[in-house]
N, C-alpha and C. Protein backbone atom coordinates (compact mmCIF):
# COMPACT_ATOMS: atom_id res chain seq x y z
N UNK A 1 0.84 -1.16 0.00
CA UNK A 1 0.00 0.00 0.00
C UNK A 1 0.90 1.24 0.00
N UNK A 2 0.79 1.91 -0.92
CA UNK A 2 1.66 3.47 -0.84
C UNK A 2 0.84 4.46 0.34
N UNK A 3 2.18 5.25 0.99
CA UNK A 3 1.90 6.18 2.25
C UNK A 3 1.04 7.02 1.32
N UNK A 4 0.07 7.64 1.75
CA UNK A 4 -0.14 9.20 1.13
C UNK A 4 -0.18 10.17 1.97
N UNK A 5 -0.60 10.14 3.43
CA UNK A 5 -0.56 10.89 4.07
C UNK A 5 0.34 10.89 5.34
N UNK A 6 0.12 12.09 6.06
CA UNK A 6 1.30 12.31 6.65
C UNK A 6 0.64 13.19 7.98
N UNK A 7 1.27 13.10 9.24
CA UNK A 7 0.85 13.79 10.25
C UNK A 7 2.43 14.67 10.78
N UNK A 8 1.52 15.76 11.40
CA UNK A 8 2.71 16.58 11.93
C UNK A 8 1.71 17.00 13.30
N UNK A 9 2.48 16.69 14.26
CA UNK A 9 2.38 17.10 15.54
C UNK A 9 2.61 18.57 15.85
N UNK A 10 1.62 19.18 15.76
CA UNK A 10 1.93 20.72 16.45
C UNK A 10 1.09 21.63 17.28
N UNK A 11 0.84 20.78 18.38
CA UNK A 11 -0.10 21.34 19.05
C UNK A 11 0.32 21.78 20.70
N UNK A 12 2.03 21.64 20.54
CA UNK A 12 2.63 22.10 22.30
C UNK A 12 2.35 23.56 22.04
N UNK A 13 2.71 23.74 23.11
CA UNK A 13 2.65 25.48 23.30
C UNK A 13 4.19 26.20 22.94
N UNK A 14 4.93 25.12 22.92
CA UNK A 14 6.44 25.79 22.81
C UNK A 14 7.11 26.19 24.01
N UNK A 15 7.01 25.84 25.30
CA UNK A 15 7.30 26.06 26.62
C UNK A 15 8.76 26.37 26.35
N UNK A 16 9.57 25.76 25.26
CA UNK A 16 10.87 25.03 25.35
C UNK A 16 11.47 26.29 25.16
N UNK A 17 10.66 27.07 24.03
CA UNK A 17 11.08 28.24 23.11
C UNK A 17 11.08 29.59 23.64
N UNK A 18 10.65 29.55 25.02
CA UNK A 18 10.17 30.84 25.67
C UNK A 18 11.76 31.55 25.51
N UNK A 19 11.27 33.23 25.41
CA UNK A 19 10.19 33.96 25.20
C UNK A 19 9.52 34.00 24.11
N UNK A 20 10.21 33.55 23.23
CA UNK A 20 9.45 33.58 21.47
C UNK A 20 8.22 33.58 20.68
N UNK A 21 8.35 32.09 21.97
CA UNK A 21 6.43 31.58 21.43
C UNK A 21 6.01 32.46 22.51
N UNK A 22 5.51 33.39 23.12
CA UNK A 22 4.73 34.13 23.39
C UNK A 22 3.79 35.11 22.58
N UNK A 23 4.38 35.26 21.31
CA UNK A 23 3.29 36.25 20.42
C UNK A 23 3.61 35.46 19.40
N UNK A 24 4.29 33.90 19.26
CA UNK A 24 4.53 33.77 17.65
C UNK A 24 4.62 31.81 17.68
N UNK A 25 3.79 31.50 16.85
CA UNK A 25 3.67 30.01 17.27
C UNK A 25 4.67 29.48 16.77
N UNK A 26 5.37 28.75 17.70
CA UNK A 26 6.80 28.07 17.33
C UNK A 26 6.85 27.41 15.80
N UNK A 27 5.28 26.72 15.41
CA UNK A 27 5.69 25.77 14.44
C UNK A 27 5.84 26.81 12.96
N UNK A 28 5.61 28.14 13.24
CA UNK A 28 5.63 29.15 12.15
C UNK A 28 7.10 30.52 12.56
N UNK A 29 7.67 29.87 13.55
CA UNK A 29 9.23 30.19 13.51
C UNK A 29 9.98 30.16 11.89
N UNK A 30 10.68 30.84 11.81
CA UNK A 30 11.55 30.81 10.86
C UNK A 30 12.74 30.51 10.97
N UNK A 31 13.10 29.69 9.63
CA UNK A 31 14.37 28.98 9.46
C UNK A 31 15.04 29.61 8.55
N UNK A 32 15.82 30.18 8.32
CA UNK A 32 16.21 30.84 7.03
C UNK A 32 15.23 31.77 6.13
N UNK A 33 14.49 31.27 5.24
CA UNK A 33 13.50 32.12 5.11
C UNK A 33 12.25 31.59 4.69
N UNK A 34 11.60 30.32 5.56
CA UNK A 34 10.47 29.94 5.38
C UNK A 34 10.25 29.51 6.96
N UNK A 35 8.76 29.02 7.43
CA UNK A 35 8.59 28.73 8.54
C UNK A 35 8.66 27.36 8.63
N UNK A 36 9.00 26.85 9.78
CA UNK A 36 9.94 25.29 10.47
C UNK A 36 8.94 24.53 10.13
N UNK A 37 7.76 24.91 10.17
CA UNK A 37 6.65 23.37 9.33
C UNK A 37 6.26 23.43 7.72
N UNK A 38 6.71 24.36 7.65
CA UNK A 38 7.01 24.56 5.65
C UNK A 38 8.04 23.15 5.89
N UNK A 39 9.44 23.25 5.97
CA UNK A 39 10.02 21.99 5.70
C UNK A 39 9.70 20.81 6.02
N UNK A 40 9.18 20.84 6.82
CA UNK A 40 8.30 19.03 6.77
C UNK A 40 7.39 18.96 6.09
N UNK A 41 6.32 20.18 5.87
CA UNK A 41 5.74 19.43 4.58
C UNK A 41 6.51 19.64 3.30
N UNK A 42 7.30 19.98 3.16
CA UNK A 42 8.49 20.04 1.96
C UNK A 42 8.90 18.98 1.51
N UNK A 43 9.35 18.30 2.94
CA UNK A 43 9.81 16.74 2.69
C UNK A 43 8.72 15.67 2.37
N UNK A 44 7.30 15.89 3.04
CA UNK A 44 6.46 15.00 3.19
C UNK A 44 6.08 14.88 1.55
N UNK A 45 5.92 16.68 0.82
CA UNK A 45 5.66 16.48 -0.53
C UNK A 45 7.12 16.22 -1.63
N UNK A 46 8.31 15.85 -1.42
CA UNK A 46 8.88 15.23 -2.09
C UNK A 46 9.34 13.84 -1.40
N UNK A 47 8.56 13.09 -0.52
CA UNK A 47 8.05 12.00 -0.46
C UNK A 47 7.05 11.29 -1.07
N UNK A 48 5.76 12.16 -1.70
CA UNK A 48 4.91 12.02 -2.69
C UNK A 48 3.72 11.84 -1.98
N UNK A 49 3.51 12.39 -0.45
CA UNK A 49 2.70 12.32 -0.09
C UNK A 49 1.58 13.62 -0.21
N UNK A 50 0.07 13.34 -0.65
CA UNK A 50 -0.63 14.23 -0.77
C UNK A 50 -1.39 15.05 -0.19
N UNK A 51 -1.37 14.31 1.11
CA UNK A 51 -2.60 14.62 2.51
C UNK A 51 -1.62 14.53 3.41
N UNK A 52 -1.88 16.06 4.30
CA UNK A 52 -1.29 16.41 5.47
C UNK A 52 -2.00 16.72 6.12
N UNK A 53 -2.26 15.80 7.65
CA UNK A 53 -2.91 16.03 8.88
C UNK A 53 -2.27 16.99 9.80
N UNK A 54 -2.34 18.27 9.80
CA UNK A 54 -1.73 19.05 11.29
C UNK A 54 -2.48 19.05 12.45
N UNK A 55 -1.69 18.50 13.34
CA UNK A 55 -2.88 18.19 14.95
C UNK A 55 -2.24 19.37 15.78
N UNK A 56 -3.32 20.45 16.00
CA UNK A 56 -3.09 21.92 16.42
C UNK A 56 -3.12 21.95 17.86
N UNK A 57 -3.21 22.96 18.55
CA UNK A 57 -3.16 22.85 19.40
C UNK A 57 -4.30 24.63 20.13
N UNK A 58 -3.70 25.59 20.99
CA UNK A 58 -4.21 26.62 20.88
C UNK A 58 -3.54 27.44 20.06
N UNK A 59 -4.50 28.72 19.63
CA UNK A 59 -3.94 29.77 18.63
C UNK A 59 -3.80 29.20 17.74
N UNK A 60 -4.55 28.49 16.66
CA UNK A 60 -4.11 28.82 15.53
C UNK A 60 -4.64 29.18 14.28
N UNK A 61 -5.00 30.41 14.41
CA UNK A 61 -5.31 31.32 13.80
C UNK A 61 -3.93 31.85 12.40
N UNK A 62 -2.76 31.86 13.16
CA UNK A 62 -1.43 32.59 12.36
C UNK A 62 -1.20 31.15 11.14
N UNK A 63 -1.44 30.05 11.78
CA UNK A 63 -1.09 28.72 10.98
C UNK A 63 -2.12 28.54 9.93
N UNK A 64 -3.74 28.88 9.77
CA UNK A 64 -4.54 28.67 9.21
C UNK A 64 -4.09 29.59 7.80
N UNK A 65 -4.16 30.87 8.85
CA UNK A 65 -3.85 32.02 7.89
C UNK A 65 -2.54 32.01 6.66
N UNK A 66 -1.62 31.37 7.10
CA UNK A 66 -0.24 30.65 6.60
C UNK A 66 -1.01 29.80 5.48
N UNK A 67 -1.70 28.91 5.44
CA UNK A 67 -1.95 27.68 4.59
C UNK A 67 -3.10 28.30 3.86
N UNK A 68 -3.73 29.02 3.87
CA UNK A 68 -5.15 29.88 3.59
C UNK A 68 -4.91 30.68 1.85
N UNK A 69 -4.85 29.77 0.86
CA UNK A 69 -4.56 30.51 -0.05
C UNK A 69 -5.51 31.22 -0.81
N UNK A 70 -6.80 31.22 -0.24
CA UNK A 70 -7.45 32.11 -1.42
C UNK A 70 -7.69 33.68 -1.31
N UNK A 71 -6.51 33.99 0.00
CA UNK A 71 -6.23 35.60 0.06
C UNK A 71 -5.13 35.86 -0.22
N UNK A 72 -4.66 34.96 -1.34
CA UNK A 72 -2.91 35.90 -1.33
C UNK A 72 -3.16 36.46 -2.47
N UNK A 73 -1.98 37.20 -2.88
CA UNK A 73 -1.97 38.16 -3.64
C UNK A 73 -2.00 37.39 -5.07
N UNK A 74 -2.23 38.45 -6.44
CA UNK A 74 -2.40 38.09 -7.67
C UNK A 74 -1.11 37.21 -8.12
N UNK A 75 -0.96 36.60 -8.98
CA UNK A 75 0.20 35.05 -9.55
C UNK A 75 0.89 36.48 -10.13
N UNK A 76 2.26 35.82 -10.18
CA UNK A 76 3.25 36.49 -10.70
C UNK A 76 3.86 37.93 -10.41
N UNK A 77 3.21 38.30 -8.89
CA UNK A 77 3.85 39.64 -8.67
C UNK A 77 5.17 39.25 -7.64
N UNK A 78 5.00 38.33 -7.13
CA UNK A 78 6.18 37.64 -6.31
C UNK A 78 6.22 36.19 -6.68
N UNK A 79 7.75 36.20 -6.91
CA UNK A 79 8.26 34.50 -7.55
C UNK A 79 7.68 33.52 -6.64
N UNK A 80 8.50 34.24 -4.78
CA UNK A 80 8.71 33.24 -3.93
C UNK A 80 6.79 32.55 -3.75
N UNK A 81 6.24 33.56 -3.53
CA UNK A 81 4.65 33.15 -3.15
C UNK A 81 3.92 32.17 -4.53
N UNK A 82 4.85 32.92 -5.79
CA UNK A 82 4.39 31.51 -6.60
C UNK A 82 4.64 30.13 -6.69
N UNK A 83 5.77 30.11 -5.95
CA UNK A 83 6.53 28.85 -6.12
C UNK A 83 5.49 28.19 -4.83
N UNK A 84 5.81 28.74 -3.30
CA UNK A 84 5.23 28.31 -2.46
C UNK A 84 3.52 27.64 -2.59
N UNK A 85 2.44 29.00 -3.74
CA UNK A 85 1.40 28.14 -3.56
C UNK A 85 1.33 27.23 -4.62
N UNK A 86 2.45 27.15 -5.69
CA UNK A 86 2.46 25.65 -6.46
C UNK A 86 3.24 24.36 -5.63
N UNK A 87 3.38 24.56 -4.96
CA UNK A 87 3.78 23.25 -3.66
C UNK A 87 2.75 22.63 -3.25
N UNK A 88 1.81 23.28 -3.06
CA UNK A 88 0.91 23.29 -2.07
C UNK A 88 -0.47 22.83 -3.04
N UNK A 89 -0.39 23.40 -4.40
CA UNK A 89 -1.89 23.70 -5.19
C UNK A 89 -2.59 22.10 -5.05
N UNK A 90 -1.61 20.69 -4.84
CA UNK A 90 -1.93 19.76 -5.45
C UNK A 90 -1.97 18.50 -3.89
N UNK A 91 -2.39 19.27 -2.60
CA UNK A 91 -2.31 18.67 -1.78
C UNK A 91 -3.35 18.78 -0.93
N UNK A 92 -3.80 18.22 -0.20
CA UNK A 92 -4.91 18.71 0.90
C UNK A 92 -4.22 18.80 2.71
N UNK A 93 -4.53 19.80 2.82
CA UNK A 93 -3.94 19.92 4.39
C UNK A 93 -5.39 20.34 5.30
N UNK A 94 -5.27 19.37 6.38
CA UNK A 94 -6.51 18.87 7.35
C UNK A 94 -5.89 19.70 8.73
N UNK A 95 -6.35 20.40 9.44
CA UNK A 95 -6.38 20.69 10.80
C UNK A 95 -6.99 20.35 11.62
N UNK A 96 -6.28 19.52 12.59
CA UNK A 96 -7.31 19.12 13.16
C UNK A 96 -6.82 19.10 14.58
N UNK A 97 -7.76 19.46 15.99
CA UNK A 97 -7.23 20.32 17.04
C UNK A 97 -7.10 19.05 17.71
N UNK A 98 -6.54 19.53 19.02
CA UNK A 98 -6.02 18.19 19.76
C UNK A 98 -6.54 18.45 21.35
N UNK A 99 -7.68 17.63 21.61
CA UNK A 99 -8.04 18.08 22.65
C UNK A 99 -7.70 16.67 23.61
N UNK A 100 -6.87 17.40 25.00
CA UNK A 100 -6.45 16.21 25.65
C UNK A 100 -5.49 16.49 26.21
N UNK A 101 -4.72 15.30 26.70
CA UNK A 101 -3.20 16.07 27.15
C UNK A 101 -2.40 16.19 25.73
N UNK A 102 -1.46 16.92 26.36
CA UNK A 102 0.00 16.71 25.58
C UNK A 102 1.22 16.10 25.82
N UNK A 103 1.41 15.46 24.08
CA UNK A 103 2.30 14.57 24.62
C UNK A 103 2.61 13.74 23.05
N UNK A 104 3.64 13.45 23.15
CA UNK A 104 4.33 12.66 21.95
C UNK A 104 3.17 11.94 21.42
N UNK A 105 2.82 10.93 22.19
CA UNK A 105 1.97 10.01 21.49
C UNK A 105 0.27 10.77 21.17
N UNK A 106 -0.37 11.55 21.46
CA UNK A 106 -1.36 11.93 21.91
C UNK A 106 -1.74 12.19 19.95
N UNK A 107 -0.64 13.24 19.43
CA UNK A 107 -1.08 13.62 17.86
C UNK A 107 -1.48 12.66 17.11
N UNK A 108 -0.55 11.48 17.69
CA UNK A 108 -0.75 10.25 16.66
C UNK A 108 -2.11 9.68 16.61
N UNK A 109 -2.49 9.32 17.95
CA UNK A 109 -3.70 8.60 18.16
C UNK A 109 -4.72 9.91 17.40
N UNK A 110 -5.05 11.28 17.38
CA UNK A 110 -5.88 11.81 17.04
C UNK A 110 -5.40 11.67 15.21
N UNK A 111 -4.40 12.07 14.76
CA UNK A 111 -4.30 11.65 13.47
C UNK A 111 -4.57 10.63 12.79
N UNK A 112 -4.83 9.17 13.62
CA UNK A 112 -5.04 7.85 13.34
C UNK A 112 -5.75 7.87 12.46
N UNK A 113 -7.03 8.91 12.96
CA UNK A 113 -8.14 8.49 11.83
C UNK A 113 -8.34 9.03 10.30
N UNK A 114 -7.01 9.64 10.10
CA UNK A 114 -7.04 9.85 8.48
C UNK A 114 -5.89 8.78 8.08
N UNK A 115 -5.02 8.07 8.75
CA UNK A 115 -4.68 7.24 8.16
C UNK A 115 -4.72 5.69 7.72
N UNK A 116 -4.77 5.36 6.86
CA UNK A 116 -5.34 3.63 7.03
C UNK A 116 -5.02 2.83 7.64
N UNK A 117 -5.46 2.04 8.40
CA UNK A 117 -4.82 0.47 8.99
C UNK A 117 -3.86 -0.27 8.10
């Protein structure tokens, strides 16, 4: 059976990261010049996977808004935003909140149910 989908755990608060994550959700930190969960789904989509489960946590409003393409600006006035929403045009990304504790295993079990047995 081929993988297609893929889960990303991001629903801590970032305790680790303080002061940072206080006005800015860790998983939309920047790495150079994209945010730290751009590269996993980077990898996940040159793995060939098509469906990405993000298991959220509070606030996320800045992350929605991040993945939310039918307010960006017109094609071709910026390269980088073209390239970024052709990454993206051919995938489905699921949010889905995580109510419970936190904890390593906790995303998985709530992600379970988009992935197959």
């Amino acid at each position: 059976m081929k993988v297609t989908t893929g889960v990303i755990a991001a629903a801590g608060s970032g305790t680790r990261m303080l002061p940072v994550t206080l006005g800015y959700p860790k998983e939309l930190l920047p790495i150079i010049n994209q945010p730290a969960i751009q590269l996993i789904i980077d990898e996940y989509l040159a793995a060939g996977l098509t469906r990405i489960v993000i298991i959220t946590g509070e606030n996320t409003a800045p992350l929605h808004r991040q993945y939310d393409l039918s307010n960006a600006p017109p094609r071709g006035k910026y390269a980088a935003l073209d390239d970024f929403v052709d990454r993206l045009q051919n995938i489905e990304i699921i949010f889905e909140p995580q109510a419970g504790p936190y904890g390593n295993g906790t995303p998985l079990v709530v992600g379970s149910q988009y992935v197959p047995a």
